[in-house]
Protein backbone atom coordinates (compact mmCIF):
# COMPACT_ATOMS: atom_id res chain seq x y z
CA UNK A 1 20.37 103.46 113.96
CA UNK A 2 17.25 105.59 115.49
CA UNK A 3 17.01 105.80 119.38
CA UNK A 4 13.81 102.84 119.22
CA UNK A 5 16.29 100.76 117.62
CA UNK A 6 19.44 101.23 119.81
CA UNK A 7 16.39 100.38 122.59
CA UNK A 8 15.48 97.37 121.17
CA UNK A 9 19.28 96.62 120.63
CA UNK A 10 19.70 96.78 124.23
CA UNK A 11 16.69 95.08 125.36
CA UNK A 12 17.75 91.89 123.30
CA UNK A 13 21.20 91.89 124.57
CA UNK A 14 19.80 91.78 128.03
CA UNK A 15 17.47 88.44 128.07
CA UNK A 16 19.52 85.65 127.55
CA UNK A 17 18.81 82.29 126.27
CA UNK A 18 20.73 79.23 127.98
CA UNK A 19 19.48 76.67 126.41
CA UNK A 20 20.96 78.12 123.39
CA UNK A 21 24.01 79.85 125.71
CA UNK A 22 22.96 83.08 123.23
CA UNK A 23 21.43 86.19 123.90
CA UNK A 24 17.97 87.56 122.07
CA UNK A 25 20.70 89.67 120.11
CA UNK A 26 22.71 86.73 119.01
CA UNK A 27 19.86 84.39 117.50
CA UNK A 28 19.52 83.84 114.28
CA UNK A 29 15.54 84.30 112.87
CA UNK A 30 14.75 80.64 112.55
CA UNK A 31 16.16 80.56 116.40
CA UNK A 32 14.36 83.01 117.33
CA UNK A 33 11.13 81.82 115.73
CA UNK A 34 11.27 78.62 117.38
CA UNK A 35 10.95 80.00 121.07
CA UNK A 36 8.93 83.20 120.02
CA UNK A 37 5.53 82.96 121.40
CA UNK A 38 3.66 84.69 118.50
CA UNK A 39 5.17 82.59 116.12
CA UNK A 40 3.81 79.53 118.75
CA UNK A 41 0.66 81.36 118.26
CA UNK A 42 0.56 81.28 114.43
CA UNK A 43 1.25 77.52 114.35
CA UNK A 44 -1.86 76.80 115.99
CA UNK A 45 -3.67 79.18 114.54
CA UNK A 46 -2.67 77.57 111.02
CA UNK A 47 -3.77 74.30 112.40
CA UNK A 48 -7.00 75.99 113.53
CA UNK A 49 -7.85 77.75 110.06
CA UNK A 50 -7.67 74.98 108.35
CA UNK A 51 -10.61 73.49 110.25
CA UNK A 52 -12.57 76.82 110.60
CA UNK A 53 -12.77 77.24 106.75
CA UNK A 54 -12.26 73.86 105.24
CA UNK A 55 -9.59 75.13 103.27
């Protein structure tokens, strides 16, 4: 592991989740996608493109 990802390690370990009782660290991806803000973002952006494009 490089020194940036021993940081990040340690960054995730610290903020702690209790409505899951887990830490950053612990969650699994489709856990952590579910509370991460930018992936908040991209739903409603997908909702959005859709009407900007007619696709």
């Amino acid at each position: 592991m490089n020194l940036l990802e021993n940081m990040v390690l340690a960054m995730t370990q610290s903020f702690f989740v209790p409505s899951l009782n887990k830490t950053m660290a612990q969650l699994e991806k489709e856990e952590k996608n579910k509370i991460s803000h930018r992936a908040n973002a991209l739903r409603i952006l997908e909702k959005e493109w859709e009407n900007w494009f007619d696709v």
